[in-house]
C-alpha atoms as a PDB file:
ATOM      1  CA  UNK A   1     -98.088 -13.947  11.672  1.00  0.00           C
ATOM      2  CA  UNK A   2    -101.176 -11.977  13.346  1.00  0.00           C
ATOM      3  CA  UNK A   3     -99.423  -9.366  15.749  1.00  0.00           C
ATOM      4  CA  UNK A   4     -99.907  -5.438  16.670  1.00  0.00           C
ATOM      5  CA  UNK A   5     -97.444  -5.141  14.021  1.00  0.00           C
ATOM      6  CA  UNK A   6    -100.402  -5.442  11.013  1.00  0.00           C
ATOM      7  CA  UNK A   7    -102.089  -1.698  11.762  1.00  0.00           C
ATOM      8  CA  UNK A   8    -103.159  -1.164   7.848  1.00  0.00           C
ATOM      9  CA  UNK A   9    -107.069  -0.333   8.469  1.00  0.00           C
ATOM     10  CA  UNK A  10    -106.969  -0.224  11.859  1.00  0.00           C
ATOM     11  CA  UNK A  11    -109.290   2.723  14.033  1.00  0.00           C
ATOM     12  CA  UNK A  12    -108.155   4.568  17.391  1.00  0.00           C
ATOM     13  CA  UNK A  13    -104.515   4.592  17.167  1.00  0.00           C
ATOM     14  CA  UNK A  14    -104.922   8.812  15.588  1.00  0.00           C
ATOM     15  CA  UNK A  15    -103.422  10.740  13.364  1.00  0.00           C
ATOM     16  CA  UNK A  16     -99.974   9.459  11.921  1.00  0.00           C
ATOM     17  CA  UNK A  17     -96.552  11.731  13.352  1.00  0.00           C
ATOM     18  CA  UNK A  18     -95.013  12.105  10.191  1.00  0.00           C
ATOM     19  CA  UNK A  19     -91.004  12.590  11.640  1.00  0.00           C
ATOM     20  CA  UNK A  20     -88.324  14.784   9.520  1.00  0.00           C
ATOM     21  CA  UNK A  21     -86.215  14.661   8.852  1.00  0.00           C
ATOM     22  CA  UNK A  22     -85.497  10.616   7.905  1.00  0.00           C
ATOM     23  CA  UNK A  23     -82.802  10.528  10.862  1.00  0.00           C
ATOM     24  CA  UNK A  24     -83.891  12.594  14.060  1.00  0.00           C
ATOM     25  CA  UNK A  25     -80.485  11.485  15.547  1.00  0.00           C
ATOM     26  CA  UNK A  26     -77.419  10.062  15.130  1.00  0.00           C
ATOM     27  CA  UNK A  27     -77.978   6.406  16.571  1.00  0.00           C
ATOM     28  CA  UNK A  28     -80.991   6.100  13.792  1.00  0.00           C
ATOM     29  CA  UNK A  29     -78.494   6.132  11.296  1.00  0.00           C
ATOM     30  CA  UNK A  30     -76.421   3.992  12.806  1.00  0.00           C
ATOM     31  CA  UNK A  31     -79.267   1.065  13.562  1.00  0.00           C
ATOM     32  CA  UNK A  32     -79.902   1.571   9.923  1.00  0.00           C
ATOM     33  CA  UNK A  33     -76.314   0.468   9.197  1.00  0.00           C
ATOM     34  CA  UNK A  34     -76.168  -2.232  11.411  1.00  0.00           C
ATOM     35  CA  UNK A  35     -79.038  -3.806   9.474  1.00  0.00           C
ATOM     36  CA  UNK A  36     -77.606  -3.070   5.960  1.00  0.00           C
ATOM     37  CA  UNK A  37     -73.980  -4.713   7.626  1.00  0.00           C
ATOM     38  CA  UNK A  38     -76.187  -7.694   8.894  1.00  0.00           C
ATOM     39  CA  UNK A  39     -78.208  -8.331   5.611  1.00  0.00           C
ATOM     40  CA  UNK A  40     -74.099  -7.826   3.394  1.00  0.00           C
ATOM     41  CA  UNK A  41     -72.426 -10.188   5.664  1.00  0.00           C
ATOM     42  CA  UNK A  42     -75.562 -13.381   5.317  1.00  0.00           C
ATOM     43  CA  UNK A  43     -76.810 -12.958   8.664  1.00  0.00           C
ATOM     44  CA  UNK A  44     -80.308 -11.440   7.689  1.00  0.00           C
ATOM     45  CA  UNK A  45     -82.494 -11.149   4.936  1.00  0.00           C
ATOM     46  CA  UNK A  46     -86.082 -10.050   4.420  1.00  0.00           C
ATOM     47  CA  UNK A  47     -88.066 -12.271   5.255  1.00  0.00           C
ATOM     48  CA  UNK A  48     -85.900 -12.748   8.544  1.00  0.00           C
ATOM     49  CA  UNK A  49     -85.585  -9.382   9.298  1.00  0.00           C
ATOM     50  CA  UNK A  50     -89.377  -8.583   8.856  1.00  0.00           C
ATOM     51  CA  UNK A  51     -90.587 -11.655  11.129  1.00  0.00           C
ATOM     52  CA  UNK A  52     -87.905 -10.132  14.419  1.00  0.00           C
ATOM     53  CA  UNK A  53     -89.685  -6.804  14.028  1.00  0.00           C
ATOM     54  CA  UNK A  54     -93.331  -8.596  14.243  1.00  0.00           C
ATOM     55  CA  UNK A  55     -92.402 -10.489  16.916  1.00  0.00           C
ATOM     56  CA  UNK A  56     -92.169  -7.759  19.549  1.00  0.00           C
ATOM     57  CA  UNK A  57     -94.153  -7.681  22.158  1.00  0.00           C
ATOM     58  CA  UNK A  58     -97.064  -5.809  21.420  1.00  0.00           C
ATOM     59  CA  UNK A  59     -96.095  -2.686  24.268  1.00  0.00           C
ATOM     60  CA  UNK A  60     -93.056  -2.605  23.302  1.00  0.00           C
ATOM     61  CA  UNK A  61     -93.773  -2.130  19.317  1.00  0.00           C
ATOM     62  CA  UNK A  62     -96.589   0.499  20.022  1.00  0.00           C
ATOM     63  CA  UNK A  63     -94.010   2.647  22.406  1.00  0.00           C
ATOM     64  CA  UNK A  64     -90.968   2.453  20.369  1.00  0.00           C
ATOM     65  CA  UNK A  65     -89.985   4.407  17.020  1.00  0.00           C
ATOM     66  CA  UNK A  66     -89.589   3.224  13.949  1.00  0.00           C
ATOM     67  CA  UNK A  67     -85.800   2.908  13.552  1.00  0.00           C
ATOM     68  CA  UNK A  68     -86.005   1.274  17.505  1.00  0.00           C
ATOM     69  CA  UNK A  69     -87.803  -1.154  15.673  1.00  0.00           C
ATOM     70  CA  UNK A  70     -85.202  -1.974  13.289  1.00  0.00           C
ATOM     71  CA  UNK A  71     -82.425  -2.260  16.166  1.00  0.00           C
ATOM     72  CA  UNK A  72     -84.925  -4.627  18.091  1.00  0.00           C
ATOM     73  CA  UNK A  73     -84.802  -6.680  14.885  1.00  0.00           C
ATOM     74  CA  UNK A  74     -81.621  -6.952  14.405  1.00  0.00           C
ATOM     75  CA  UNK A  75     -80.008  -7.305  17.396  1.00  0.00           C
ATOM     76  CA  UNK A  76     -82.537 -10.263  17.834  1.00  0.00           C
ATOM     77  CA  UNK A  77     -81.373 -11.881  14.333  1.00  0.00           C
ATOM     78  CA  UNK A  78     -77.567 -11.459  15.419  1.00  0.00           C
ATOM     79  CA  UNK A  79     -78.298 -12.899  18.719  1.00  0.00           C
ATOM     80  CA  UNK A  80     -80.511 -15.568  17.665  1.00  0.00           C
ATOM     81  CA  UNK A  81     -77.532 -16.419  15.257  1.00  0.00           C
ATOM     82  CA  UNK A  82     -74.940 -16.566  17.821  1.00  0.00           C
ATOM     83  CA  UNK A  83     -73.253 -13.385  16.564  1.00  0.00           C
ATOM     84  CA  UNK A  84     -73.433 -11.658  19.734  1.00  0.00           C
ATOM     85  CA  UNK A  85     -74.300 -12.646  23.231  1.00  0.00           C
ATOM     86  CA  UNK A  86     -77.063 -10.598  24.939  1.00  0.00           C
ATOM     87  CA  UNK A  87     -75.131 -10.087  28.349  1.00  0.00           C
ATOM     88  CA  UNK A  88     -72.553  -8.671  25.930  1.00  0.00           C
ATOM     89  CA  UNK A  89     -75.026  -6.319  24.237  1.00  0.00           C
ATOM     90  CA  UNK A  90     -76.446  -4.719  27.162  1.00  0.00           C
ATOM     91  CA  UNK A  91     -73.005  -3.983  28.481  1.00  0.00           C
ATOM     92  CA  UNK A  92     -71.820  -2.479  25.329  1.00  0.00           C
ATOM     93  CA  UNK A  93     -75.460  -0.838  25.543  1.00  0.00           C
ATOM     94  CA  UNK A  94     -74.883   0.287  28.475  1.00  0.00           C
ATOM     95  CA  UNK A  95     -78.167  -0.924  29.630  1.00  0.00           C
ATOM     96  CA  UNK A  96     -80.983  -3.705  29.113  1.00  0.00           C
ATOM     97  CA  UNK A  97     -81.922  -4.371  25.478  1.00  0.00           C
ATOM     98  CA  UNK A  98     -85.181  -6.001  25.125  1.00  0.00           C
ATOM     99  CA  UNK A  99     -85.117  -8.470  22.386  1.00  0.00           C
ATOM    100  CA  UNK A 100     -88.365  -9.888  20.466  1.00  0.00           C
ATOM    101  CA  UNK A 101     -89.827 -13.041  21.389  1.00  0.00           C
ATOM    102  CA  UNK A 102     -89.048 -16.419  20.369  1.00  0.00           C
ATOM    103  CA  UNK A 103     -90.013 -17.690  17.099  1.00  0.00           C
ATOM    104  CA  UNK A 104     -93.374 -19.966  17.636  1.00  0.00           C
ATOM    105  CA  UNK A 105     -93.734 -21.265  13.384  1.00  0.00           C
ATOM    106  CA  UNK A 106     -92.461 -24.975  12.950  1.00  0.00           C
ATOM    107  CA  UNK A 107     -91.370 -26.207   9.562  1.00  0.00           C
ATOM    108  CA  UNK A 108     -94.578 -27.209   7.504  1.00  0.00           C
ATOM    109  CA  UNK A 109     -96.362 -23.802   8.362  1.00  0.00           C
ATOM    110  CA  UNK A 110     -95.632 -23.027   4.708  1.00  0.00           C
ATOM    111  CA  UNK A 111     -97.792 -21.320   2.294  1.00  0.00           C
ATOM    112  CA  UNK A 112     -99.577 -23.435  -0.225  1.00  0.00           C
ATOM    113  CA  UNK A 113     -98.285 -23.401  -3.430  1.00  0.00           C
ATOM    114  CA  UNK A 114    -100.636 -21.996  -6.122  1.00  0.00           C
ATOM    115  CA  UNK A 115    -102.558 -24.482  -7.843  1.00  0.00           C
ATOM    116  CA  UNK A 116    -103.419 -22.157 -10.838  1.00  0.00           C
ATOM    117  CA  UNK A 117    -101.698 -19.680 -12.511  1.00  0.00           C
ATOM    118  CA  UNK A 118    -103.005 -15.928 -12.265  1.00  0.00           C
ATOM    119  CA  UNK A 119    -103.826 -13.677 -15.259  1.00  0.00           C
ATOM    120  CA  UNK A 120    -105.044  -9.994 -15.406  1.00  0.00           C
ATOM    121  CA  UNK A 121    -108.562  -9.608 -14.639  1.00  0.00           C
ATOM    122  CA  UNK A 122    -108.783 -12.925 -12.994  1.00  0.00           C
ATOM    123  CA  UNK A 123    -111.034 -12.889  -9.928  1.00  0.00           C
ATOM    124  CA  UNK A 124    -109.561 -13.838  -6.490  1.00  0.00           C
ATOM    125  CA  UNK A 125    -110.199 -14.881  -3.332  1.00  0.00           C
ATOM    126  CA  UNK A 126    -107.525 -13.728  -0.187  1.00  0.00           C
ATOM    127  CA  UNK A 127    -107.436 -17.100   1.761  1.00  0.00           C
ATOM    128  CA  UNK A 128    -107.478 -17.341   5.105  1.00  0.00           C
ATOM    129  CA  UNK A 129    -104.317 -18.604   6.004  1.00  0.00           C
ATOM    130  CA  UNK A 130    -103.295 -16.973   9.495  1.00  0.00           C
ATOM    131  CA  UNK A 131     -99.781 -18.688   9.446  1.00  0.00           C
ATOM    132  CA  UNK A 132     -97.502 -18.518  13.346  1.00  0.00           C
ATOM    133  CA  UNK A 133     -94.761 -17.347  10.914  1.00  0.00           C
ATOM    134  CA  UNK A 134     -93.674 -14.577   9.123  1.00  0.00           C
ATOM    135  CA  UNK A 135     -96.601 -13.800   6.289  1.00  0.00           C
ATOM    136  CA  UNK A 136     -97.283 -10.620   3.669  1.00  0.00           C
ATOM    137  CA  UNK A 137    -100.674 -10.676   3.832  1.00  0.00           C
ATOM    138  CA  UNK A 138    -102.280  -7.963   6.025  1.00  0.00           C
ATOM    139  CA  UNK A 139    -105.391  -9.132   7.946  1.00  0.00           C
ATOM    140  CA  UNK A 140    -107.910  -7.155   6.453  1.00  0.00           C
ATOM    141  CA  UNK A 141    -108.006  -8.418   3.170  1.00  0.00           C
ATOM    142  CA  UNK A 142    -108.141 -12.135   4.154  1.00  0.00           C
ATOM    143  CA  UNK A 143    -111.559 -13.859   2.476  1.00  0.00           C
ATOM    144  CA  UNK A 144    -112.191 -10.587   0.441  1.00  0.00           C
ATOM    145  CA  UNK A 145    -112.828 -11.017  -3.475  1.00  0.00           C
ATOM    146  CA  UNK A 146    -111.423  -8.728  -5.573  1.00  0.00           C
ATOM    147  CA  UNK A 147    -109.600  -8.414  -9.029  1.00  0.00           C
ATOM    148  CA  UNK A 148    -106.080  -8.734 -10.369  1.00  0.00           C
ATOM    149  CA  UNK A 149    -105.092  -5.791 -12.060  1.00  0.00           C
ATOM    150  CA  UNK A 150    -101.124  -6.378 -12.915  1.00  0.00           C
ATOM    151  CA  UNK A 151     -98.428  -9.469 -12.248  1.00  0.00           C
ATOM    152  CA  UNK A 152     -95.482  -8.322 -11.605  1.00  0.00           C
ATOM    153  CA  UNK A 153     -92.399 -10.768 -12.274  1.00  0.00           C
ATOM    154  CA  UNK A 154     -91.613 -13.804  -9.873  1.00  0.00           C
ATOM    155  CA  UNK A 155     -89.473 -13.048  -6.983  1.00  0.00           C
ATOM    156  CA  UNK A 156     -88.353 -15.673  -3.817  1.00  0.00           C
ATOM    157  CA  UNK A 157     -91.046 -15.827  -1.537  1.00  0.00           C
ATOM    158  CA  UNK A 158     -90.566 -14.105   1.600  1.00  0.00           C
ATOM    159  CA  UNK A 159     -92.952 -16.445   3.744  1.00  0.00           C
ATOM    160  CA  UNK A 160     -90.268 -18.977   3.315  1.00  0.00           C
ATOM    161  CA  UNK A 161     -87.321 -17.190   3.617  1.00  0.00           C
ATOM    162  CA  UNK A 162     -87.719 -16.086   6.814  1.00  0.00           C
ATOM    163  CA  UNK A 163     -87.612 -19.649   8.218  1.00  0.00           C
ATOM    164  CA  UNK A 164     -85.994 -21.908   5.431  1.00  0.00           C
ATOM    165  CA  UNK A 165     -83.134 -22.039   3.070  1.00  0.00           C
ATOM    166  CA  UNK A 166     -86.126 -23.149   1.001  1.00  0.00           C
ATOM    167  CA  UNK A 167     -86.204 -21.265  -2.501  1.00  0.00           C
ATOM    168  CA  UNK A 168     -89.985 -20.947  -3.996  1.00  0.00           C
ATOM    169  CA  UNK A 169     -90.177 -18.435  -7.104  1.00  0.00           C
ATOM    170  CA  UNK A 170     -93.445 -16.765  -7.394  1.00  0.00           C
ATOM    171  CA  UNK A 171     -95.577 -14.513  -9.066  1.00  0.00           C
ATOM    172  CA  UNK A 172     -96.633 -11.262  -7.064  1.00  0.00           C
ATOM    173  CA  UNK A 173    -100.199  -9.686  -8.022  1.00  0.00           C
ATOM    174  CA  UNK A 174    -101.543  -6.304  -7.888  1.00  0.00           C
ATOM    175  CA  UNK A 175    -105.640  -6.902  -6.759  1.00  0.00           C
ATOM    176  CA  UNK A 176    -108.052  -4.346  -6.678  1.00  0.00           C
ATOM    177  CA  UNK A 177    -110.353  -4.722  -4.016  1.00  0.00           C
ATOM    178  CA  UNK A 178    -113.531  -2.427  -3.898  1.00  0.00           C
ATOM    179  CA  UNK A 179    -113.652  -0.330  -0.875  1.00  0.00           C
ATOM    180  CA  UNK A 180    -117.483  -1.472   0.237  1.00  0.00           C
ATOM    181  CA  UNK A 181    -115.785  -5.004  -0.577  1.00  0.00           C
ATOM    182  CA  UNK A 182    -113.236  -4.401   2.459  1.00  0.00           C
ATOM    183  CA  UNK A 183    -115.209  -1.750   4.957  1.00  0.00           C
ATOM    184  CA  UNK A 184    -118.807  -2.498   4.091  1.00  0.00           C
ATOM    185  CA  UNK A 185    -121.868  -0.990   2.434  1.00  0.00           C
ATOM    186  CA  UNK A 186    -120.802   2.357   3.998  1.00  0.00           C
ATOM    187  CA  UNK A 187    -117.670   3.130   2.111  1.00  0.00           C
ATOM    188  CA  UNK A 188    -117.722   4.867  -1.240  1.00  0.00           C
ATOM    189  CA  UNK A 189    -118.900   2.738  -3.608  1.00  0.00           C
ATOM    190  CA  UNK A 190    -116.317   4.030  -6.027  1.00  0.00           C
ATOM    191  CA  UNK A 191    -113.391   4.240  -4.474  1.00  0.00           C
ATOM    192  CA  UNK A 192    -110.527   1.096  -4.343  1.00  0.00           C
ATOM    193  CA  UNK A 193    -107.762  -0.367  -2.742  1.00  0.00           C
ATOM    194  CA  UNK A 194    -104.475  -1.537  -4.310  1.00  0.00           C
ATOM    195  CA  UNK A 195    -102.720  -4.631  -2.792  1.00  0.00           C
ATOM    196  CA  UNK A 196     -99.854  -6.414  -4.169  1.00  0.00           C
ATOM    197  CA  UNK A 197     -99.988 -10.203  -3.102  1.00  0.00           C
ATOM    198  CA  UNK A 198     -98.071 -13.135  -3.682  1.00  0.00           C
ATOM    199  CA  UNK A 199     -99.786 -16.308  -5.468  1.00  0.00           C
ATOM    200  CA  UNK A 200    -100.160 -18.549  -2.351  1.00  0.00           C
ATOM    201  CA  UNK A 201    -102.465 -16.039  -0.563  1.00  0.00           C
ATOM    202  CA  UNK A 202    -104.734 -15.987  -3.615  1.00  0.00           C
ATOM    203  CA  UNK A 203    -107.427 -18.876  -4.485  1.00  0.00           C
ATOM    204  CA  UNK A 204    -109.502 -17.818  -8.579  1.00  0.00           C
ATOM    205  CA  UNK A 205    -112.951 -17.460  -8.137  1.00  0.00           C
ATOM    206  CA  UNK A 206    -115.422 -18.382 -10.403  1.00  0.00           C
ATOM    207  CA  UNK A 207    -117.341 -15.987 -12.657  1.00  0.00           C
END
């Protein structure tokens, strides 16, 4: 989906905070474990996962660390699920736990399913597929042209996973897109950008 959560090649947000080290306290560690435990016992995957965290409200991501982010998720999964009940939460919590919003995509919001199959040095086309569900695809390579460098074996397809018991196998590709190709005549002509995709996203172009 389109959300605040999609920041790659976005301006005016400043310089990243790079935290050390990876736990700054104790309850990081533990919202780290409740995810693992959720994902181990069926209640979570990916694709799941991924799609709670994008579907915070936009304040909420931008104010919150990372691993907050990770308890947001999964205490909306587990809640969503019927593991827990929220009134139940926040008094364990001690306090009001804001979940993510409800989930908006309905069933045939799926990807298309490539028409061609993909070979090194092929040239692509991202589509412009802007799906209310969870997607892969960052926003600023959708309609850009650029060039498959390496296919990496096929995996379950996350897109679908997050809202399905559907299965869909697929390849993932590594496309080079040129930098003036994504920012414009003003970026350095030589320089690249790496971006590993999954078939759907990706239309051949001619040529």
């Amino acid at each position: 989906m389109d959300g605040i959560h999609d920041l790659g090649g976005r301006e005016g947000f400043g310089a990243i905070d790079v935290e050390a080290p990876l736990f700054a306290e104790d309850w990081e560690r533990r919202a780290m474990a409740l995810t693992m435990a959720s994902f181990l016992l069926g209640h979570n995957n990916g694709g799941q996962f991924r799609h709670s965290i994008e579907r915070m409200a936009p304040v909420h991501y931008l104010t919150t660390r990372y691993y907050e982010h990770w308890f947001t998720g999964t205490a909306t999964r587990l809640v969503e699920a019927g593991m827990i009940d929220l009134a139940e939460l926040e008094e364990r919590a001690g306090g009001r736990v804001p979940l993510s919003r409800p989930v908006v995509a309905e069933a045939d919001e799926q990807p298309p399913v490539p028409a061609e199959d993909l070979a090194v040095g092929d040239r692509v086309r991202v589509r412009h597929w802007h799906p209310r569900g969870h997607s892969r695809c960052p926003w600023y390579v959708k309609g850009k042209r650029g060039t498959v460098v390496r296919l990496d074996p096929a995996a379950s397809l996350p897109d679908l996973e997050a809202h399905t018991h559907d299965r869909r196998n697929e390849v993932q590709a590594c496309v080079r897109f040129a930098a003036t190709e994504l920012w414009g005549p003003t970026a350095d002509a030589g320089a690249g950008v790496h971006v590993d995709l999954w078939a759907s996203y990706l239309t051949k172009e001619d040529g």
